[in-house]
C-alpha atoms as a PDB file:
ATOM      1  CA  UNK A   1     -11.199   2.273  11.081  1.00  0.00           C
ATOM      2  CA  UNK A   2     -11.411   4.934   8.547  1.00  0.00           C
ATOM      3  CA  UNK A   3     -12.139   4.006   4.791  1.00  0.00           C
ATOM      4  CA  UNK A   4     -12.259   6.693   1.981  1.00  0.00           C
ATOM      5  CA  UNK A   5     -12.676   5.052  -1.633  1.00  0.00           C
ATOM      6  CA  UNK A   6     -10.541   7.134  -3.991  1.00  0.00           C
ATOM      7  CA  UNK A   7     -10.860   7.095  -8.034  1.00  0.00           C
ATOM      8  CA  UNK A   8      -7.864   8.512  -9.938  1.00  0.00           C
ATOM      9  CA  UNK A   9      -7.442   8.648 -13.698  1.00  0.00           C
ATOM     10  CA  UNK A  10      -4.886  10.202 -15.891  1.00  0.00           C
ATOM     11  CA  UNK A  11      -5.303   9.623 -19.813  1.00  0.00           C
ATOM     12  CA  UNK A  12      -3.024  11.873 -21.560  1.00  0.00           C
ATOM     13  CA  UNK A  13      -3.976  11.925 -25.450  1.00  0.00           C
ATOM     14  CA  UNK A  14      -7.091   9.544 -24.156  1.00  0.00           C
ATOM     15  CA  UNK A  15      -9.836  11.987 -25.318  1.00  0.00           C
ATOM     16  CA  UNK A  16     -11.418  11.523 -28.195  1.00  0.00           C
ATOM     17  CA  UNK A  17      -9.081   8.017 -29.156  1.00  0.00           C
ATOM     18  CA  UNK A  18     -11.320   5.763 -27.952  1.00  0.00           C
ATOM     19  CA  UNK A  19      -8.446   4.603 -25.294  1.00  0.00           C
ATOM     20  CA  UNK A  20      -9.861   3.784 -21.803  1.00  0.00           C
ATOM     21  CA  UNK A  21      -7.773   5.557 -19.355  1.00  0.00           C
ATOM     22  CA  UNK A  22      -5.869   4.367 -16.774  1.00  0.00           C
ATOM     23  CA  UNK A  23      -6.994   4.427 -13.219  1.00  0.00           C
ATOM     24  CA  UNK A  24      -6.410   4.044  -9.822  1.00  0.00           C
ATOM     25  CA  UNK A  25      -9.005   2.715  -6.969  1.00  0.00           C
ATOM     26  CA  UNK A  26      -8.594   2.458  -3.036  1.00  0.00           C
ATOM     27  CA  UNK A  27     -11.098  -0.277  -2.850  1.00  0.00           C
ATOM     28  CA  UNK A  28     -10.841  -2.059   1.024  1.00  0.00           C
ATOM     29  CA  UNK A  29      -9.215  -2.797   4.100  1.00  0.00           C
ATOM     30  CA  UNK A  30      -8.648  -5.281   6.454  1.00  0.00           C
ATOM     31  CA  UNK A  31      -6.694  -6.620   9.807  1.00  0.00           C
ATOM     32  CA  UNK A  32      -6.361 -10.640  11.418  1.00  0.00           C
ATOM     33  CA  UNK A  33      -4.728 -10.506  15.182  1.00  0.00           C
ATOM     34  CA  UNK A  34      -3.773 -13.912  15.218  1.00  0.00           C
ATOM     35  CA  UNK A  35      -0.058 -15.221  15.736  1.00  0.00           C
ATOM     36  CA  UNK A  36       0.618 -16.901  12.690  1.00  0.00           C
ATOM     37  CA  UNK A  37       2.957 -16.919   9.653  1.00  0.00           C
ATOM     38  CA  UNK A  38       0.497 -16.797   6.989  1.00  0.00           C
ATOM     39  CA  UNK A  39      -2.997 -15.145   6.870  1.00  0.00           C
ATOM     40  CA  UNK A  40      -6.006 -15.521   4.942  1.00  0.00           C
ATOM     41  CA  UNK A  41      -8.059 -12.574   4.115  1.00  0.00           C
ATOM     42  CA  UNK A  42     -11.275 -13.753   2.935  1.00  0.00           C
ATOM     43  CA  UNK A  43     -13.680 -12.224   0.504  1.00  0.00           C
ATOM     44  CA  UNK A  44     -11.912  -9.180  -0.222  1.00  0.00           C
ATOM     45  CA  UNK A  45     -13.334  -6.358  -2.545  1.00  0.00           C
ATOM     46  CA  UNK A  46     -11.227  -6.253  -5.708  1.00  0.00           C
ATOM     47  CA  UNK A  47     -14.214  -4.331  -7.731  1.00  0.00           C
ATOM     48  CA  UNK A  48     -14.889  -4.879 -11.130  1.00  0.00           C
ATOM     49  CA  UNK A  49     -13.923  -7.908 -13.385  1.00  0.00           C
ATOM     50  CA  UNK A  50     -11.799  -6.296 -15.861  1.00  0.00           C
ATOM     51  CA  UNK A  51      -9.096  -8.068 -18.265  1.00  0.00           C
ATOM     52  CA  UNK A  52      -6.744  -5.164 -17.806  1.00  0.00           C
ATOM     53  CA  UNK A  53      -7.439  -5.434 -13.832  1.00  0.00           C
ATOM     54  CA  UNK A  54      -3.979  -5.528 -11.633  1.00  0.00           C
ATOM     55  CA  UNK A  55      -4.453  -5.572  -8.062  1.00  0.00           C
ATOM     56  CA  UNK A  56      -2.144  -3.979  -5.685  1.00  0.00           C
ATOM     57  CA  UNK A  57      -1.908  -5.214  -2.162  1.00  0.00           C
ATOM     58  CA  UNK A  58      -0.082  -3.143   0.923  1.00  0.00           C
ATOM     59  CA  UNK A  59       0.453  -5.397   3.573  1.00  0.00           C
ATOM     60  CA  UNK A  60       1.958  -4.237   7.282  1.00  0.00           C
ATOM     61  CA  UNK A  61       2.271  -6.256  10.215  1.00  0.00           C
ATOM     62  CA  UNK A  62       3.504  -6.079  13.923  1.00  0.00           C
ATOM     63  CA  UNK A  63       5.282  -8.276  16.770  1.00  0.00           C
ATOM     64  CA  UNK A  64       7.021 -10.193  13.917  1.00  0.00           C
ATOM     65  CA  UNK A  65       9.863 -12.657  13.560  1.00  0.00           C
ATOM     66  CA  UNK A  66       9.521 -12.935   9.670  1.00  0.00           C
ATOM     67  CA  UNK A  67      11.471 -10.318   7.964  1.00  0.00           C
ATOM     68  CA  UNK A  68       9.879 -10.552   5.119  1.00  0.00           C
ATOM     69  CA  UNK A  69       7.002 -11.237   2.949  1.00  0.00           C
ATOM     70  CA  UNK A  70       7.049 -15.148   1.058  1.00  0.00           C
ATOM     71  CA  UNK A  71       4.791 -15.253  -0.945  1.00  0.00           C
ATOM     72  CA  UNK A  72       1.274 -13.441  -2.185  1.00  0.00           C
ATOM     73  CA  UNK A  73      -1.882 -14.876  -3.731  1.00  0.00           C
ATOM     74  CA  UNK A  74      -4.708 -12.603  -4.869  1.00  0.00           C
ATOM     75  CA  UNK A  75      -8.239 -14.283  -5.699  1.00  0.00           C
ATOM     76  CA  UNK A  76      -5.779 -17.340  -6.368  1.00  0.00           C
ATOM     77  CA  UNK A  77      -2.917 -15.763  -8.947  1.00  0.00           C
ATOM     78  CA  UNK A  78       0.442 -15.649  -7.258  1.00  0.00           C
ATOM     79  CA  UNK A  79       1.617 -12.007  -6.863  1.00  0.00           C
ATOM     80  CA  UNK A  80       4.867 -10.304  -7.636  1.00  0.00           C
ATOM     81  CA  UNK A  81       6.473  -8.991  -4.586  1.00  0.00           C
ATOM     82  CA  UNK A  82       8.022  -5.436  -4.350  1.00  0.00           C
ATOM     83  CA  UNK A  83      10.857  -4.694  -1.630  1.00  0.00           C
ATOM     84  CA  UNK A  84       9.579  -5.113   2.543  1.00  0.00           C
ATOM     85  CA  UNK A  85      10.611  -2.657   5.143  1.00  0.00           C
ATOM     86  CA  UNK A  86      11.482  -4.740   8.210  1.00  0.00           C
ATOM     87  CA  UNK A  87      12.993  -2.675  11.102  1.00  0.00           C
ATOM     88  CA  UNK A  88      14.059  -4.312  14.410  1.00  0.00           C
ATOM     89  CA  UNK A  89      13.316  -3.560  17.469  1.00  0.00           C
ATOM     90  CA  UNK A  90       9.468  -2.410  17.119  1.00  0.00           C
ATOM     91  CA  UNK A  91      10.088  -5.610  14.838  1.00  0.00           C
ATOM     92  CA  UNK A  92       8.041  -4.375  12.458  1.00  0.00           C
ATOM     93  CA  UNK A  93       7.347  -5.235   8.295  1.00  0.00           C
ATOM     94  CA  UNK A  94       6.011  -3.390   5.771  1.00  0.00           C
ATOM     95  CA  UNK A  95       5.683  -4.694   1.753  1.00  0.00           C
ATOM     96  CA  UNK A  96       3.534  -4.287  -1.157  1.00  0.00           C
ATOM     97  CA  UNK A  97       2.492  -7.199  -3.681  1.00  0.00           C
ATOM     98  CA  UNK A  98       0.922  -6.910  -7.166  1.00  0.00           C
ATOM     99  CA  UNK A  99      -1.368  -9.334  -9.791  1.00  0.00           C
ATOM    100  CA  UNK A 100      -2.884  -9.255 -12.774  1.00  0.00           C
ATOM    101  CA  UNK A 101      -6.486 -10.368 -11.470  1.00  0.00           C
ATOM    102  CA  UNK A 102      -8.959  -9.799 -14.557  1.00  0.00           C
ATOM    103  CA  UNK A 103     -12.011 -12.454 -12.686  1.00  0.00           C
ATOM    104  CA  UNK A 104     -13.913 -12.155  -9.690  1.00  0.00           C
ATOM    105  CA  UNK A 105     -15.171  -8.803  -7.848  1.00  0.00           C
ATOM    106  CA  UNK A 106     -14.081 -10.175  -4.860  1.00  0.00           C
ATOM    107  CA  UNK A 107     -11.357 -13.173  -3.105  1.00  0.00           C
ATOM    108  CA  UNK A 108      -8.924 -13.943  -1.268  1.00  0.00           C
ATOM    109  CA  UNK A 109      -5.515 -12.339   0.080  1.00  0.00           C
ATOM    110  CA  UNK A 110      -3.250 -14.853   1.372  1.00  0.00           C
ATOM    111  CA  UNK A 111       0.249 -13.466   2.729  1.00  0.00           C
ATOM    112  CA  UNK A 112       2.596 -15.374   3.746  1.00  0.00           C
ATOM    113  CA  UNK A 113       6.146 -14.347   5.785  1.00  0.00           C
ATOM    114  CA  UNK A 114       9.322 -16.174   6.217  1.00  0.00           C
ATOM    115  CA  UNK A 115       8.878 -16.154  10.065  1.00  0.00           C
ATOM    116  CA  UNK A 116       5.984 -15.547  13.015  1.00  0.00           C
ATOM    117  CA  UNK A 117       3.639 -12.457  13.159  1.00  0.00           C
ATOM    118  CA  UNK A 118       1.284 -11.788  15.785  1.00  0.00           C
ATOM    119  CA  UNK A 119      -1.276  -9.712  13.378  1.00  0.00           C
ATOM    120  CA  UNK A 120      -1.569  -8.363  10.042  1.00  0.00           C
ATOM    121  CA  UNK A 121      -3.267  -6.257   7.939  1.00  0.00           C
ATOM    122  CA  UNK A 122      -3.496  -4.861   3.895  1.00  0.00           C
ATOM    123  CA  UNK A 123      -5.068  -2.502   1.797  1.00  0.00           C
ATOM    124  CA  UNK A 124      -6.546  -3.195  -1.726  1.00  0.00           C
ATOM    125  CA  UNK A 125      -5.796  -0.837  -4.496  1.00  0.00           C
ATOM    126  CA  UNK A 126      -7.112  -1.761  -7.994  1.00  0.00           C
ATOM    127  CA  UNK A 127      -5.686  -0.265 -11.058  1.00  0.00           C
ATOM    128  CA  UNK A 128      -7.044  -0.802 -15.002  1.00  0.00           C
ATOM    129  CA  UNK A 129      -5.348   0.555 -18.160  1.00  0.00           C
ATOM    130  CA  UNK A 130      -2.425   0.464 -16.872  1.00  0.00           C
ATOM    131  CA  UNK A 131       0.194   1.912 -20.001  1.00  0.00           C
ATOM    132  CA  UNK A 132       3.120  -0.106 -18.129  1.00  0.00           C
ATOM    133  CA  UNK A 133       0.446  -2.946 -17.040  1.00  0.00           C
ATOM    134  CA  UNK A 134       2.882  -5.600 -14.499  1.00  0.00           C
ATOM    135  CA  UNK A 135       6.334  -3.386 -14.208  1.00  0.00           C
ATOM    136  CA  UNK A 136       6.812  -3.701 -11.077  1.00  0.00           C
ATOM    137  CA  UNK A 137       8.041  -0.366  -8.448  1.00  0.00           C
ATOM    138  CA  UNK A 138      10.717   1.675 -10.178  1.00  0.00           C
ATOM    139  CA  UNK A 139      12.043   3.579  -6.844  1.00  0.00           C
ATOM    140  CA  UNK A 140      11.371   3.367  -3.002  1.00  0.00           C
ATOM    141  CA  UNK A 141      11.631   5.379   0.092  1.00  0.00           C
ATOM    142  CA  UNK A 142      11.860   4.307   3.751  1.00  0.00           C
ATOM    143  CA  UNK A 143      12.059   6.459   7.100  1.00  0.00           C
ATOM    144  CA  UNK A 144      12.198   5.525  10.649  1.00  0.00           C
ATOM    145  CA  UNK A 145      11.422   8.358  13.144  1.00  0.00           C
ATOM    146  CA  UNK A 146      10.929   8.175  16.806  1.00  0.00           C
ATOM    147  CA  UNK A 147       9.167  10.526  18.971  1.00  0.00           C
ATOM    148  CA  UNK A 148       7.964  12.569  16.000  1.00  0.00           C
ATOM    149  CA  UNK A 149       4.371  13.675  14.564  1.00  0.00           C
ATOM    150  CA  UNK A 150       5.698  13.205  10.844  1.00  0.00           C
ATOM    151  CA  UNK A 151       7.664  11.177   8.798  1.00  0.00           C
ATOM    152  CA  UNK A 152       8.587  12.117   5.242  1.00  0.00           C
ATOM    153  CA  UNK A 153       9.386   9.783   2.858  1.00  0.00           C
ATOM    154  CA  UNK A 154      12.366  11.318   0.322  1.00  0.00           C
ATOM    155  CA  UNK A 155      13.716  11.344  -3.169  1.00  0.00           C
ATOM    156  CA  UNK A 156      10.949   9.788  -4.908  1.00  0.00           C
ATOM    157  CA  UNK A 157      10.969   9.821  -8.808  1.00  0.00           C
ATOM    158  CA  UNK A 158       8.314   9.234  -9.617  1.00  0.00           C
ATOM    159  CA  UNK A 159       7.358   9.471 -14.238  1.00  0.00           C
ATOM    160  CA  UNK A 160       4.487  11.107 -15.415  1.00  0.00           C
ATOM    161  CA  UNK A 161       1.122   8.862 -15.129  1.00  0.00           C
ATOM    162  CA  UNK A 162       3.034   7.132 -11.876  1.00  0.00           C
ATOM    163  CA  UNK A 163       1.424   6.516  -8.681  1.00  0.00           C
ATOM    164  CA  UNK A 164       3.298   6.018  -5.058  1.00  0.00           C
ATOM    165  CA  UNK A 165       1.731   3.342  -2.616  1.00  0.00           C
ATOM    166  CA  UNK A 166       2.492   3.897   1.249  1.00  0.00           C
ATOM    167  CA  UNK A 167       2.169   1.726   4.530  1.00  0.00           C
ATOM    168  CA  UNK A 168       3.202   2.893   7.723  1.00  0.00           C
ATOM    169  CA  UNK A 169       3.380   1.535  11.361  1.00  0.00           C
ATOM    170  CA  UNK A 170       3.422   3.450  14.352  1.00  0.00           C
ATOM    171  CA  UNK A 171       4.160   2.109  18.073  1.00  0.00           C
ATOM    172  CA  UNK A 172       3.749   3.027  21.680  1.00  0.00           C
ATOM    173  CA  UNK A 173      -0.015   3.915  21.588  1.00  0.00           C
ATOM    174  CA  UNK A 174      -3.014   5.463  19.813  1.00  0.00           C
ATOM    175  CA  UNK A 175      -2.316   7.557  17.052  1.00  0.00           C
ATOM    176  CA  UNK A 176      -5.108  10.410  15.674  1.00  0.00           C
ATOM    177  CA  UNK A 177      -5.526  12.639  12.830  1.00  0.00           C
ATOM    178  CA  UNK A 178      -3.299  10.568  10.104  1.00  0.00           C
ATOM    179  CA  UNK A 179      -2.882  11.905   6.785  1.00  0.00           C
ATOM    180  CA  UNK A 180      -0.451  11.564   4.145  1.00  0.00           C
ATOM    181  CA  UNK A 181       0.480  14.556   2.120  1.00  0.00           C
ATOM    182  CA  UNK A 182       2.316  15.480  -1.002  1.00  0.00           C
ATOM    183  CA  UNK A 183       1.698  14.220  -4.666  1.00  0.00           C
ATOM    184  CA  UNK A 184      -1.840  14.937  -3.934  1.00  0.00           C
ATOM    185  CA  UNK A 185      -1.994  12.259  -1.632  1.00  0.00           C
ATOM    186  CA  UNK A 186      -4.652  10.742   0.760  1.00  0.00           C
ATOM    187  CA  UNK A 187      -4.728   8.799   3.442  1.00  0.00           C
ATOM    188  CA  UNK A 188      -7.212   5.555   3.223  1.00  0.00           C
ATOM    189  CA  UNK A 189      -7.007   3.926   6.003  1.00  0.00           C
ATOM    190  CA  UNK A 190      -6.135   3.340   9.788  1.00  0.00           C
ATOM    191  CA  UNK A 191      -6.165   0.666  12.061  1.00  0.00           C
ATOM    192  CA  UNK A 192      -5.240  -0.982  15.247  1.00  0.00           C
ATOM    193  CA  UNK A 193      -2.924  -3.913  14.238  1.00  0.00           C
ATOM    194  CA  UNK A 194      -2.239  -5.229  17.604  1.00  0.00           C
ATOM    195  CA  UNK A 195      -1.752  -3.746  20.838  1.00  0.00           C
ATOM    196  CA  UNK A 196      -0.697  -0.313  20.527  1.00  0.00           C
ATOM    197  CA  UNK A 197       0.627  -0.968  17.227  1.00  0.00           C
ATOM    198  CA  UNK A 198      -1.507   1.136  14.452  1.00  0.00           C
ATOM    199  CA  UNK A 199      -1.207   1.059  10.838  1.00  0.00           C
ATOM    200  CA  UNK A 200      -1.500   3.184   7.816  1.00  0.00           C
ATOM    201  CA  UNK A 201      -2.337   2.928   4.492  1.00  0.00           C
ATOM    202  CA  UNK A 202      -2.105   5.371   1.595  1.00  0.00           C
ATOM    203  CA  UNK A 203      -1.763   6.657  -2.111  1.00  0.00           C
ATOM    204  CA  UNK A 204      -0.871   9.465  -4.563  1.00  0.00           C
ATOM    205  CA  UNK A 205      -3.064   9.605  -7.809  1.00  0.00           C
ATOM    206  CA  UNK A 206      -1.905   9.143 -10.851  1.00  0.00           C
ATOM    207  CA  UNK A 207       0.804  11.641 -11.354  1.00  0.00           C
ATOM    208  CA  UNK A 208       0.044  14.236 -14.793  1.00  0.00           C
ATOM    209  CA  UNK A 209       3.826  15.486 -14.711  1.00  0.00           C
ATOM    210  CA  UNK A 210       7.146  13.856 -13.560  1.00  0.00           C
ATOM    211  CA  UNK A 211       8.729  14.402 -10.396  1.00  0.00           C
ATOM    212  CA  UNK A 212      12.344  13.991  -9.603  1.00  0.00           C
ATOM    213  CA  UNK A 213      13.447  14.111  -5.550  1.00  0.00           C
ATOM    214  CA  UNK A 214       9.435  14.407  -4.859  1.00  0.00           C
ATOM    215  CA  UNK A 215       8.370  14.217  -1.015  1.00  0.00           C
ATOM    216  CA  UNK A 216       5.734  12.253   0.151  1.00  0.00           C
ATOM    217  CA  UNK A 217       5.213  12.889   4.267  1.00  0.00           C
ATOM    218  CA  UNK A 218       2.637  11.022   6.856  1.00  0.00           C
ATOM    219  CA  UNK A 219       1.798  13.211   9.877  1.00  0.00           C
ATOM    220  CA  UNK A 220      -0.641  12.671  12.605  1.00  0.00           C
ATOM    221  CA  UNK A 221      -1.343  14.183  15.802  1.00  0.00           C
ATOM    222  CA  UNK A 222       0.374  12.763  18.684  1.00  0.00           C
ATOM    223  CA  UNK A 223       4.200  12.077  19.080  1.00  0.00           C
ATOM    224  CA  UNK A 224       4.864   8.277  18.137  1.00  0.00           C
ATOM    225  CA  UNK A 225       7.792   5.874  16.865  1.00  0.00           C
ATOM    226  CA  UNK A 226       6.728   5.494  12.930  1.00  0.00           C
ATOM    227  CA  UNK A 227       7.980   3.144  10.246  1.00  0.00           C
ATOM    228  CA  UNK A 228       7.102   4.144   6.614  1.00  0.00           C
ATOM    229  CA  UNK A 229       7.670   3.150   3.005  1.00  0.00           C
ATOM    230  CA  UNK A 230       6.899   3.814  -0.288  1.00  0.00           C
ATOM    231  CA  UNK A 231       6.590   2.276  -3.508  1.00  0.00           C
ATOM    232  CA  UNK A 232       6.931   4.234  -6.961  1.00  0.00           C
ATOM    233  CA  UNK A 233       5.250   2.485  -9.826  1.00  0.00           C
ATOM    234  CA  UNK A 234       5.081   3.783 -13.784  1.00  0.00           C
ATOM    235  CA  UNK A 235       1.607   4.015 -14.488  1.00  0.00           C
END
């Protein structure tokens, strides 16, 4: 698994008002391979305590029945769930969930699908001073792409201070060298889900100008099927 922690702030007009600006942290990730239909992720780092705290939560998972995500609790506050990705076939899901969490440097994740999985896995972003603090995502992008060493996610519009989550899922073996690019993206993480199922997890940082049509794209090094989203959010 590869982890990089990133720290993004924008705070337009922030300097010298005595605002805090807003900012936005990769903090952890993690992956169960059990079958089940919901899944507990224990003790997970949500940094720190802060009453203008939301935590974001990208979720992927493989072998599935559910086509979609049920329901999300973070450190024990129900979430607010943005729009899943489920493509047949690979059966895969992809989805992104969001709470204000001000207590607690750390809980639990529970996710919950509407059907069977036989893994799953999530990243933890954490964002503070957020100007538009619980709006939920304000566009989306999805691409399926088989045989290919890139996938680019399309037409995102994405307002100044914004920020664009991504999962993706790729199939039929190994995968090396992932990175997502545009926005001044990063990748954060990678994983084996289960099997030769791998997932991805990534963000932009907060966004200083707006973009209209902008073009986020994942690319790694060795042709695989790939499911992708992306979530815009205001920031």
């Amino acid at each position: 698994m590869l982890i990089v922690n990133q720290l993004c702030g924008f705070g337009a007009g922030a300097a010298g008002s005595g605002a805090a600006s807003p900012a936005l942290e990769y903090r952890a990730s993690y992956v169960l391979t059990a079958d089940a239909s919901s899944y507990t992720f224990s003790g997970c780092d949500f940094g720190g305590a802060d009453a203008a705290r939301e935590i974001f939560i990208l979720i992927s998972a493989g072998g599935v029945a559910a086509t979609a995500v049920s329901s999300v609790t973070i450190g024990g506050v129900a979430a607010s769930l943005g729009t899943p990705y489920f493509v047949a076939g690979p059966n895969t899901l992809i989805s992104v969930a969001r709470a204000l969490a001000p207590s607690g440097a750390a809980g639990n994740v529970v996710v919950t699908f509407n059907g069977s999985c036989a893994d799953a896995a999530i990243a933890v972003y954490r964002a503070v001073n957020r100007v538009a603090s619980g709006a939920g995502h304000v566009d989306m992008a999805t691409v399926t792409a088989s045989s290919v060493t890139s996938a680019a996610l399309t037409g995102l519009d994405v307002p100044a201070g914004g920020f664009v989550l991504s999962a993706i899922v790729w199939s039929g073996g190994s995968i090396s060298a992932p990175a997502l690019g545009g926005l001044g993206g990063a990748i954060n993480a990678s994983m084996l889900i289960e099997g030769s199922v791998y997932g991805g997890f990534g963000a932009s940082p907060l966004q200083v100008g707006a973009s209209t049509g902008a073009t986020m794209t994942w690319t790694w090094a060795t042709s695989r099927y790939a499911d992708a989203a992306a979530w815009v959010f205001p920031g």
